[in-house]
C-alpha atoms as a PDB file:
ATOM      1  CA  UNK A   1    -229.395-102.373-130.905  1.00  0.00           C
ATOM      2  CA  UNK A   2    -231.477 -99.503-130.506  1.00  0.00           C
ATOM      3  CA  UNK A   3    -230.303 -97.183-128.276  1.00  0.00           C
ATOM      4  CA  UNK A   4    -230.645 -93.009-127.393  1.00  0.00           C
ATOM      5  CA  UNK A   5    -229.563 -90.362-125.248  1.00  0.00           C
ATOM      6  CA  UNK A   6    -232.008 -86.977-125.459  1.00  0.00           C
ATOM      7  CA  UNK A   7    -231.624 -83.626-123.092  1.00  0.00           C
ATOM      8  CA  UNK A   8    -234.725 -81.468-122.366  1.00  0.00           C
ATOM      9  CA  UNK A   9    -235.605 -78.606-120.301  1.00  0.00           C
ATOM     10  CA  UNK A  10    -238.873 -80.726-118.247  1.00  0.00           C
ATOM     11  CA  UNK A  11    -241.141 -83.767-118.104  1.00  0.00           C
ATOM     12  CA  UNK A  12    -243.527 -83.173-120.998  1.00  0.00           C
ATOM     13  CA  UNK A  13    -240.285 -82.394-123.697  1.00  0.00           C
ATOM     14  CA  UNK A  14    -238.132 -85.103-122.114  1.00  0.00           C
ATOM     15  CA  UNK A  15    -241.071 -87.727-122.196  1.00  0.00           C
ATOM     16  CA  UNK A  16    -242.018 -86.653-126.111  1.00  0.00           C
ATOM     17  CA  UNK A  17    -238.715 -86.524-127.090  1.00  0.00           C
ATOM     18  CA  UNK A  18    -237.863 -90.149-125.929  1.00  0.00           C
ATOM     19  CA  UNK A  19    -241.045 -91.436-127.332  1.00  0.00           C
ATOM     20  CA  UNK A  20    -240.462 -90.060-130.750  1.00  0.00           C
ATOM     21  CA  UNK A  21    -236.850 -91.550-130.765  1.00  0.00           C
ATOM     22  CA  UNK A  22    -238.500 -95.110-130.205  1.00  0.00           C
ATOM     23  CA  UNK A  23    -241.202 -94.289-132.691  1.00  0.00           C
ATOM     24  CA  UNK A  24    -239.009 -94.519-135.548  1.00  0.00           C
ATOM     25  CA  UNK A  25    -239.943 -97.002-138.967  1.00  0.00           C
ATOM     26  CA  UNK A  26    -236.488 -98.688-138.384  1.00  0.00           C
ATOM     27  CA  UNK A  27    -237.271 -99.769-134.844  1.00  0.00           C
ATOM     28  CA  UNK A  28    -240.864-101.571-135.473  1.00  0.00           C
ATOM     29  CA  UNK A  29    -240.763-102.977-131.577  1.00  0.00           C
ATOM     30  CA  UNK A  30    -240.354 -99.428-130.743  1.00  0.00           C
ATOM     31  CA  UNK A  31    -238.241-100.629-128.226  1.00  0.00           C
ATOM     32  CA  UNK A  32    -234.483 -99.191-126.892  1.00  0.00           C
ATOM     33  CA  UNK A  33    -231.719-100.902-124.840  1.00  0.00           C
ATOM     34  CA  UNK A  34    -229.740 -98.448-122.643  1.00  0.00           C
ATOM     35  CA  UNK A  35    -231.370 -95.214-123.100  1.00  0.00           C
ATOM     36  CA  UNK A  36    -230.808 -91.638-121.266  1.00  0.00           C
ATOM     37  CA  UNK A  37    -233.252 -89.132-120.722  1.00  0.00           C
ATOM     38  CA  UNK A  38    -232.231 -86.020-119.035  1.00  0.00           C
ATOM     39  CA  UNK A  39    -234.729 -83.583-117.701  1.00  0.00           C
ATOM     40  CA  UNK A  40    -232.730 -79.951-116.286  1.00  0.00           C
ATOM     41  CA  UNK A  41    -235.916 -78.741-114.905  1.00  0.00           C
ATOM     42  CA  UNK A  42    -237.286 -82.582-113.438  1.00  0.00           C
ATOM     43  CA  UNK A  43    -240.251 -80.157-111.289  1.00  0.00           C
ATOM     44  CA  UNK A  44    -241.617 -78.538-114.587  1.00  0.00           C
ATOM     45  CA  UNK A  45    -244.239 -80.151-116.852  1.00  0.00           C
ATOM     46  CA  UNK A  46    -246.747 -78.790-119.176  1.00  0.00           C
ATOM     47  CA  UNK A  47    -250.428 -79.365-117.113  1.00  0.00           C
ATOM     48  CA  UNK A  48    -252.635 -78.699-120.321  1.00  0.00           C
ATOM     49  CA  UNK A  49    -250.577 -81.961-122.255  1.00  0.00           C
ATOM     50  CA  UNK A  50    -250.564 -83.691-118.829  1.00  0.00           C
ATOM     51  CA  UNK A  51    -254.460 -83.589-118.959  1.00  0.00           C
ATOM     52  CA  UNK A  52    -254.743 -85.033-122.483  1.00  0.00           C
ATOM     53  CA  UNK A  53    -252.073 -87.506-121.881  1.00  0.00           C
ATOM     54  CA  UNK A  54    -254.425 -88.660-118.903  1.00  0.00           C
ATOM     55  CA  UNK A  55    -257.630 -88.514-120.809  1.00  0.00           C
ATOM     56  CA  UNK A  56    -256.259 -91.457-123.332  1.00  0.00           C
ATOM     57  CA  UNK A  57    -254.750 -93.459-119.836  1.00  0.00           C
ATOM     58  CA  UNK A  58    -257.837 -93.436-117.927  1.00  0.00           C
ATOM     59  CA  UNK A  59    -260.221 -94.081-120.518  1.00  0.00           C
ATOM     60  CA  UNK A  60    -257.897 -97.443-120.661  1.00  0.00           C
ATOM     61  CA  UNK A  61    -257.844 -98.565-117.123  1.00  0.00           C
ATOM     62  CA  UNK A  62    -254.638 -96.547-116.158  1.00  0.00           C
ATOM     63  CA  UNK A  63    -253.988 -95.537-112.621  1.00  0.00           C
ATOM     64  CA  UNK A  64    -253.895 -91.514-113.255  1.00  0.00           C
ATOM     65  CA  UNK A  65    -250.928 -89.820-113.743  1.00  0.00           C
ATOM     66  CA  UNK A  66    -250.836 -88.192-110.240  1.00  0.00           C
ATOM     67  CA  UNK A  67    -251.423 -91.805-108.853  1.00  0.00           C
ATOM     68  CA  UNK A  68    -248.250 -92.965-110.083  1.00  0.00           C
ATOM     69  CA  UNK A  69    -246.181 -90.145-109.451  1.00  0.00           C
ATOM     70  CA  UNK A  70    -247.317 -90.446-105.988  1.00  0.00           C
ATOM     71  CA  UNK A  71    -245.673 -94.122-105.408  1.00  0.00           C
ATOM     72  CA  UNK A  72    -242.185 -92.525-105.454  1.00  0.00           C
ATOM     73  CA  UNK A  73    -243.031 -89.523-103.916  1.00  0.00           C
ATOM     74  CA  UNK A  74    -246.355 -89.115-101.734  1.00  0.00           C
ATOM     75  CA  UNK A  75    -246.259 -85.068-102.244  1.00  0.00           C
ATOM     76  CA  UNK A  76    -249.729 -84.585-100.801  1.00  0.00           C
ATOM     77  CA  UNK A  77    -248.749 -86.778 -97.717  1.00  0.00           C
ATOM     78  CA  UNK A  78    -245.106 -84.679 -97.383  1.00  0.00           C
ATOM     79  CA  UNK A  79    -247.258 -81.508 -97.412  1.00  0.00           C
ATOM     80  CA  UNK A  80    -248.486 -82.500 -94.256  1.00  0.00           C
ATOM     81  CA  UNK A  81    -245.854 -83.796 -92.450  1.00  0.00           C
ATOM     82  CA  UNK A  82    -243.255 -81.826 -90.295  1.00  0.00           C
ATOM     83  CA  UNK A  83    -239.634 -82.784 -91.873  1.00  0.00           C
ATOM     84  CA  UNK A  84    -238.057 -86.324 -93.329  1.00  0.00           C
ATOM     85  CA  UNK A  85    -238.581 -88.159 -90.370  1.00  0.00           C
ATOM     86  CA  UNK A  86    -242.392 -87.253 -89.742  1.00  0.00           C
ATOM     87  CA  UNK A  87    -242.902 -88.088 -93.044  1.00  0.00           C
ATOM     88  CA  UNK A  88    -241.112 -91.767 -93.244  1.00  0.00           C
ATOM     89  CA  UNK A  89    -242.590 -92.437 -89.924  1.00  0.00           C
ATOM     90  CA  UNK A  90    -246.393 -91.684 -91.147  1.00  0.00           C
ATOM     91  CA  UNK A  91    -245.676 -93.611 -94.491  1.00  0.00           C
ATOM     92  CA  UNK A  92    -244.459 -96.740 -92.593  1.00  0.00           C
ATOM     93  CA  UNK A  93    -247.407 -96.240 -90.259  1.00  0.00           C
ATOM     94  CA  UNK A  94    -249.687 -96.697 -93.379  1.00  0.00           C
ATOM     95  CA  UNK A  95    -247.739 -99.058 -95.176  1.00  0.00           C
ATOM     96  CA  UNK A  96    -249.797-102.066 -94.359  1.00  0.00           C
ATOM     97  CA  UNK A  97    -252.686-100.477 -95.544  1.00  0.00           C
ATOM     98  CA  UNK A  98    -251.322 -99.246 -99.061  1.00  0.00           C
ATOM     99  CA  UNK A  99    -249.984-102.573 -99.878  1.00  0.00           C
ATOM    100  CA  UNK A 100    -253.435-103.871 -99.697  1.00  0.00           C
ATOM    101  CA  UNK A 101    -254.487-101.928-102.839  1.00  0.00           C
ATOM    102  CA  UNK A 102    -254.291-103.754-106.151  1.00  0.00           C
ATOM    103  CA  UNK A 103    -250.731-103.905-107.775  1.00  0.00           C
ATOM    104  CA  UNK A 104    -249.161-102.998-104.367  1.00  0.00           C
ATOM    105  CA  UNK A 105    -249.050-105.998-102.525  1.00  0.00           C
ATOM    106  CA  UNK A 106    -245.028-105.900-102.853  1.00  0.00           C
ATOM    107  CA  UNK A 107    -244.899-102.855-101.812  1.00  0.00           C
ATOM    108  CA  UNK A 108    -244.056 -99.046-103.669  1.00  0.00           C
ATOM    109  CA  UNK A 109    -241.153 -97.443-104.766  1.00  0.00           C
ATOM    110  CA  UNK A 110    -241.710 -94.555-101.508  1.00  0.00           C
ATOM    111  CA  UNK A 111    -241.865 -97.407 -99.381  1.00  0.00           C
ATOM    112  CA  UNK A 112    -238.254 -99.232-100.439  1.00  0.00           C
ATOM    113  CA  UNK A 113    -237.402 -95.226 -99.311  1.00  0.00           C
ATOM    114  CA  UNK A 114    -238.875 -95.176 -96.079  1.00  0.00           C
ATOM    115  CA  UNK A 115    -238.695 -98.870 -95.440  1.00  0.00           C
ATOM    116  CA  UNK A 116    -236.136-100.855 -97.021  1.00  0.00           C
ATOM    117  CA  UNK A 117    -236.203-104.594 -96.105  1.00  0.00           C
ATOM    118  CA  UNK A 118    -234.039-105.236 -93.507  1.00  0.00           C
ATOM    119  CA  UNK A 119    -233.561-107.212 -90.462  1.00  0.00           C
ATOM    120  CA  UNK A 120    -235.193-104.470 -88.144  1.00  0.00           C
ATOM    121  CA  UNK A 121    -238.545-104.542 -88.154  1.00  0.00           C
ATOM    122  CA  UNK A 122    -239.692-101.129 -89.367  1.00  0.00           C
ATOM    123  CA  UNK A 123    -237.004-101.122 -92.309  1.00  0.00           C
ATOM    124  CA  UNK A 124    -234.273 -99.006 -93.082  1.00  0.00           C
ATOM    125  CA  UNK A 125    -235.039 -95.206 -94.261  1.00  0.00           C
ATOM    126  CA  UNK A 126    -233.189 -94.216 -96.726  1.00  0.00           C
ATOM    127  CA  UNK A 127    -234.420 -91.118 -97.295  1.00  0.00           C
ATOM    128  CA  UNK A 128    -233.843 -89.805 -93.629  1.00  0.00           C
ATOM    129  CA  UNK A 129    -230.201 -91.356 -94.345  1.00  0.00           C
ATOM    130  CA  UNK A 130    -229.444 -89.452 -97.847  1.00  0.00           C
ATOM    131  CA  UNK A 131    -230.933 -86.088 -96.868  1.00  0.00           C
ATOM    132  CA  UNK A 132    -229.161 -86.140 -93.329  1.00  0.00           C
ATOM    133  CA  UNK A 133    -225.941 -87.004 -95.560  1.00  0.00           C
ATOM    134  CA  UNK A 134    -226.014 -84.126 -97.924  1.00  0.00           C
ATOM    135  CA  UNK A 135    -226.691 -81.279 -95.251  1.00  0.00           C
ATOM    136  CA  UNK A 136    -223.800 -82.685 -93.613  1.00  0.00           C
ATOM    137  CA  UNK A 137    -221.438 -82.777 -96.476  1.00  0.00           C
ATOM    138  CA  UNK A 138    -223.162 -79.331 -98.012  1.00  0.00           C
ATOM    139  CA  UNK A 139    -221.777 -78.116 -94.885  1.00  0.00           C
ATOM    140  CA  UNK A 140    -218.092 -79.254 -94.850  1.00  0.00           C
ATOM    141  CA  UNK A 141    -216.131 -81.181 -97.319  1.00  0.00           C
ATOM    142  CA  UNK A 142    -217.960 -81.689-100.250  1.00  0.00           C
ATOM    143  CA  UNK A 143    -217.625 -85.336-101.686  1.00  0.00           C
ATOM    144  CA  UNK A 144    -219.504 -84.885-105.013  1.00  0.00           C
ATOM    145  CA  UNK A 145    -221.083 -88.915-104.867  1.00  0.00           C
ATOM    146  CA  UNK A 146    -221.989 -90.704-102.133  1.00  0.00           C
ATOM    147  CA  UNK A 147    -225.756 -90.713-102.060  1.00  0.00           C
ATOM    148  CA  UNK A 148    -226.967 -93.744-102.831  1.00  0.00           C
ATOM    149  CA  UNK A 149    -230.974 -95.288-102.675  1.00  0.00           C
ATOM    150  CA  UNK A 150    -231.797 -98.968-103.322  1.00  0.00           C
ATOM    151  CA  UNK A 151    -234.812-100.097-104.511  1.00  0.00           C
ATOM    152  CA  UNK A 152    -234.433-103.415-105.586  1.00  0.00           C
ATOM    153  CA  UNK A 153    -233.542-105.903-102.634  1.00  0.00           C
ATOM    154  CA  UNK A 154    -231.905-109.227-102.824  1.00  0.00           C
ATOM    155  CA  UNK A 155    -235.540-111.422-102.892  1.00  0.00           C
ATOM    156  CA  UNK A 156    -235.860-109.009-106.479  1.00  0.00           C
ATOM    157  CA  UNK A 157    -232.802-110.840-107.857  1.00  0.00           C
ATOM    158  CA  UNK A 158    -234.392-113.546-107.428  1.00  0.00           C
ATOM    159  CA  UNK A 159    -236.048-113.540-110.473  1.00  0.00           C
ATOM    160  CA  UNK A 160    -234.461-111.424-112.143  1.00  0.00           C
ATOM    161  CA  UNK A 161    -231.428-110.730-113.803  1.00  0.00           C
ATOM    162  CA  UNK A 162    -229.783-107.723-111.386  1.00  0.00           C
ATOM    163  CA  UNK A 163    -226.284-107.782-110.111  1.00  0.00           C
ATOM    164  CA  UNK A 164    -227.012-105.996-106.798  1.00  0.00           C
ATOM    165  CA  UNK A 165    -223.591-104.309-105.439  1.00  0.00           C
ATOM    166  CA  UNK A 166    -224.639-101.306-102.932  1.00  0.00           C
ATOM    167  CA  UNK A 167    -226.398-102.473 -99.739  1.00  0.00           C
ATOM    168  CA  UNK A 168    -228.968-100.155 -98.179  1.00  0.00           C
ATOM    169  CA  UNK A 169    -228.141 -99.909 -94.516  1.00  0.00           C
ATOM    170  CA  UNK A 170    -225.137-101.417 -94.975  1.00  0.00           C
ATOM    171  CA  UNK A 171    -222.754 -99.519 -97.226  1.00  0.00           C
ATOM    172  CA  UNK A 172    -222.471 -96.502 -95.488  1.00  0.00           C
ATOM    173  CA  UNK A 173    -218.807 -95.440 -96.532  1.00  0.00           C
ATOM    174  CA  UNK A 174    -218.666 -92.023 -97.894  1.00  0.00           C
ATOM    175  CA  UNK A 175    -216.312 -93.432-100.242  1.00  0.00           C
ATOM    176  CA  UNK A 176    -216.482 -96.580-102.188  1.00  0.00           C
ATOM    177  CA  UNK A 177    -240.640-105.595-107.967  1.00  0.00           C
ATOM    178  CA  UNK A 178    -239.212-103.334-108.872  1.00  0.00           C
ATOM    179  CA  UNK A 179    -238.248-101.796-112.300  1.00  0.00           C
ATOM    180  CA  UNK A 180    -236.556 -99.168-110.869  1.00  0.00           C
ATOM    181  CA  UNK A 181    -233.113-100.601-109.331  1.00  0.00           C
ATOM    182  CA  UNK A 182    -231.738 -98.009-107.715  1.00  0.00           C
ATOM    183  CA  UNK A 183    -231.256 -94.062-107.395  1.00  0.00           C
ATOM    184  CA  UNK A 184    -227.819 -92.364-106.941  1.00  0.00           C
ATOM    185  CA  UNK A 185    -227.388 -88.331-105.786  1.00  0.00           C
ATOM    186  CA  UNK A 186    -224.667 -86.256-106.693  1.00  0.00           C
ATOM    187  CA  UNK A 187    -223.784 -83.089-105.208  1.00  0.00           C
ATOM    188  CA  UNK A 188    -222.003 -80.313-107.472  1.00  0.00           C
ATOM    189  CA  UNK A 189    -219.608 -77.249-106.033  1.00  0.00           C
ATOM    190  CA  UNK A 190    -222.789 -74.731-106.628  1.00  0.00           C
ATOM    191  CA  UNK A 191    -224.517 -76.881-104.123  1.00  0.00           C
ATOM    192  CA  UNK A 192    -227.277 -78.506-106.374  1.00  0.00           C
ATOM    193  CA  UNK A 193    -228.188 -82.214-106.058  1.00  0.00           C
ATOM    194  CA  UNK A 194    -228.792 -84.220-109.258  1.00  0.00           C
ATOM    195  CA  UNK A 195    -230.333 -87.379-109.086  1.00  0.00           C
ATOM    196  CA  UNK A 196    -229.414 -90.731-112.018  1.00  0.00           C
ATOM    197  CA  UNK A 197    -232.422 -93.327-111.674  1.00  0.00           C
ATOM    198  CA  UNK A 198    -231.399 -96.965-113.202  1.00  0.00           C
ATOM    199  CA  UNK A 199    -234.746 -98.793-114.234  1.00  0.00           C
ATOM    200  CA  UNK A 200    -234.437-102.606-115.810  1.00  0.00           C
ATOM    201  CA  UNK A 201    -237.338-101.838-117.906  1.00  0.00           C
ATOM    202  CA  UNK A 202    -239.588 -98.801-118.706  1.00  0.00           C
ATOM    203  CA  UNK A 203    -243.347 -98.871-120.516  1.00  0.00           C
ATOM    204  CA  UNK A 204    -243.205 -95.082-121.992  1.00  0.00           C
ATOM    205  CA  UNK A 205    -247.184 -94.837-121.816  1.00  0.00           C
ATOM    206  CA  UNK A 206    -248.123 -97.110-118.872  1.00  0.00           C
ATOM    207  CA  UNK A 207    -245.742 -95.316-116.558  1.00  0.00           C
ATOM    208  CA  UNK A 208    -242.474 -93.445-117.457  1.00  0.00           C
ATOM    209  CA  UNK A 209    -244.189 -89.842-117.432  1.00  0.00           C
ATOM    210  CA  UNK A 210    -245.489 -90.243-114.172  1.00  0.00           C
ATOM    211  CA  UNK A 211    -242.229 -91.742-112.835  1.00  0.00           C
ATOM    212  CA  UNK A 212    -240.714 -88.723-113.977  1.00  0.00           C
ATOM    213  CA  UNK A 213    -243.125 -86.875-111.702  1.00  0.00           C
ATOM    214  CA  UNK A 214    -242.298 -88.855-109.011  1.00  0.00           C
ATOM    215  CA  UNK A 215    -238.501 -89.169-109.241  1.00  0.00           C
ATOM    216  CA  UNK A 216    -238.611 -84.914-110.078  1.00  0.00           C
ATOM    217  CA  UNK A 217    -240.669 -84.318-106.919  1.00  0.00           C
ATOM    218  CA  UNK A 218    -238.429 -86.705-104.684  1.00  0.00           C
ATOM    219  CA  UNK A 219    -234.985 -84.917-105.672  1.00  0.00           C
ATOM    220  CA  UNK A 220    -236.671 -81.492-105.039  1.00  0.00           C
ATOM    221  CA  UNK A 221    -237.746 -82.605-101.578  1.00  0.00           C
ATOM    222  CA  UNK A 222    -234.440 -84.109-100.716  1.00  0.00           C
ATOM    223  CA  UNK A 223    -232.761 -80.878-102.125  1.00  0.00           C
ATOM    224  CA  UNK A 224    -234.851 -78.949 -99.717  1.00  0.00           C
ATOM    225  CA  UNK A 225    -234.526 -80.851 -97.206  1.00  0.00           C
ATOM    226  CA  UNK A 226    -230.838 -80.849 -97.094  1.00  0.00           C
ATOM    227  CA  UNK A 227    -231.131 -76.742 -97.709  1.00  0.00           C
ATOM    228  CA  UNK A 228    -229.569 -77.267-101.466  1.00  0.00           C
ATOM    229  CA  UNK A 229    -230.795 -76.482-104.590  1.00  0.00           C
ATOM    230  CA  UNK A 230    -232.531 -78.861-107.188  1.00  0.00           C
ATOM    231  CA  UNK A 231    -230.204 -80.038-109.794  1.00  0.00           C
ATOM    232  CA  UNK A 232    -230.873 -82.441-113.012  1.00  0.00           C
ATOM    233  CA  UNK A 233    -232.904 -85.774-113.133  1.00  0.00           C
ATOM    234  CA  UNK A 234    -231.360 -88.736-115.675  1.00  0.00           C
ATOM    235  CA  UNK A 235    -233.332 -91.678-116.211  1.00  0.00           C
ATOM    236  CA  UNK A 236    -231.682 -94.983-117.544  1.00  0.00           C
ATOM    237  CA  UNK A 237    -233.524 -97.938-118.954  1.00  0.00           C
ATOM    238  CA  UNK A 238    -231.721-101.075-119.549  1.00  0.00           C
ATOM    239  CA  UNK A 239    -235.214-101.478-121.724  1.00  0.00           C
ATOM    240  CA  UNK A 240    -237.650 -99.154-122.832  1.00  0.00           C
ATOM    241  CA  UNK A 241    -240.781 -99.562-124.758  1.00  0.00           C
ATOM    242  CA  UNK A 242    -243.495 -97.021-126.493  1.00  0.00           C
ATOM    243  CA  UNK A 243    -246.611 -98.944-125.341  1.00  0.00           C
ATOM    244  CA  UNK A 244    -249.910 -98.187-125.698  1.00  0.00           C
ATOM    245  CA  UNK A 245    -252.286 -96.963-128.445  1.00  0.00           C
ATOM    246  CA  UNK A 246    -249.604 -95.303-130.674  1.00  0.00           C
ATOM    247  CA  UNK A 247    -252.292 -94.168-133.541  1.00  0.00           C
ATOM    248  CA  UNK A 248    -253.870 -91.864-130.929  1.00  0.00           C
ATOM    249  CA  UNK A 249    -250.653 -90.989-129.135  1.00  0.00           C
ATOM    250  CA  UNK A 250    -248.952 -89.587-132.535  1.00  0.00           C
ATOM    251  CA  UNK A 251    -250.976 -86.319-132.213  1.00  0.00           C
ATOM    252  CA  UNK A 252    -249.478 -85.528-129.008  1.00  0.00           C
ATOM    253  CA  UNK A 253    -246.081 -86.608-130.079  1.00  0.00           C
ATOM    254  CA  UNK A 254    -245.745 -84.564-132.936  1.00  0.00           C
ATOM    255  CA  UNK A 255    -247.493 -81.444-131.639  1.00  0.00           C
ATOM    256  CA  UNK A 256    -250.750 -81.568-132.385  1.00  0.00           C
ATOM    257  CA  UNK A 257    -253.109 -79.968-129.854  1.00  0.00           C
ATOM    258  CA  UNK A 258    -256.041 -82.915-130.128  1.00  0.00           C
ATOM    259  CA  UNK A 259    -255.797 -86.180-129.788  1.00  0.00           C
ATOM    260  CA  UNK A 260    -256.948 -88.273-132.501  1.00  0.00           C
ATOM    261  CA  UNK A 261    -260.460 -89.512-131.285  1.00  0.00           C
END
């Protein structure tokens, strides 16, 4: 079993780092069970290695980087909108239309936030829920974990091997599609949230970077919104695989300023 655990300041050093410790000659699958990536400043990336990491994606048929960050978090869309609840309500409104686009048609990772299936009609939101949950605890007793986000639902099990235990709408206790499972807050004594994503599996090159963009954008805006400040991001995958051309992916790996052509 190949397995890691690396700690970085942002995106671009937590992403490199984890690819380099599956890029190893005794792990030829480049492939890791159970591995931790831990990014203290999840909001920070390096734009000029962004840009060359999206140069090799597109020119292979990959959504942009920006386009995948945006199915967790729709920043551009959150811009625009008035608080949490503007913002879940204008999502849902567009829902339909977003799951017509290719590779949506189960839905996206914002929309499990904003709309988690459930017996009402326009879904559950979650992120109204957690953000509305912190302020209030931020402003009293402080019970460090009790945040939780599903984004798996029961259908998901399905076919898959999850063990779903939390229930979104359901478990509301303070106490006690998709390959991301599930999202859990914490809230420390110097009033900074930190947010632990659980994926089943993660494809480094197809779309862990711009997860991280997405998950590091979501836990700012839910630390803002609850008037805290913006703690760590931790990533778990129960499997995680360096995908893609690695030849032309070593340059960037190991430092090099061009990619190999």
């Amino acid at each position: 079993m190949h397995t890691f655990t690396v700690a970085e300041r942002d995106v671009t050093q937590a992403w490199v780092a984890a690819c380099n410790k599956l890029d190893r000659k005794d792990n030829p699958g480049r492939t890791g069970l159970h591995t931790v990536v831990r990014m203290a400043e999840p909001t920070r990336d390096d734009a000029a290695f962004r840009a060359e990491l999206d140069r090799l994606r597109t020119a292979r048929g990959l959504w942009p980087l920006e386009t995948v960050a945006s199915t967790l978090f729709p920043a551009a869309l959150a811009a625009r909108s008035a608080g949490p609840g503007d913002l879940a309500e204008r999502y849902r409104r567009m829902y339909p239309v977003v799951k017509r686009y290719p590779g949506n048609h189960r839905g996206t990772y914002f929309g499990r936030l904003v709309s988690y299936p459930a017996a009402s009609k326009s879904g559950v939101d979650q992120l109204g829920t957690v953000i509305s949950r912190l302020r209030a605890q931020a402003a009293g007793t402080k019970i460090a974990a009790a945040y939780e986000i599903d984004l798996a639902a029961a259908a998901d099990a399905e076919t898959g091997a999850d063990l779903l235990v939390h229930t979104a709408g359901k478990d509301n206790s303070y106490i006690g599609f998709p390959c991301l499972s599930h999202i859990s807050l914490q809230l420390d004594r110097d009033l900074r949230v930190h947010a632990a994503a659980l994926y089943r599996s993660h494809f480094m090159f197809e779309r862990a970077y711009g997860n991280y963009l997405g998950l590091g954008r979501l836990l700012a805006y839910i630390a803002e919104q609850a008037e805290l400040a913006c703690g760590t991001l931790t990533v778990v995958a129960g499997h995680a695989r360096l995908d893609g051309p690695i030849t032309q992916l070593r340059p960037l790996l190991t430092g090099t300023t061009r990619l190999a052509a």
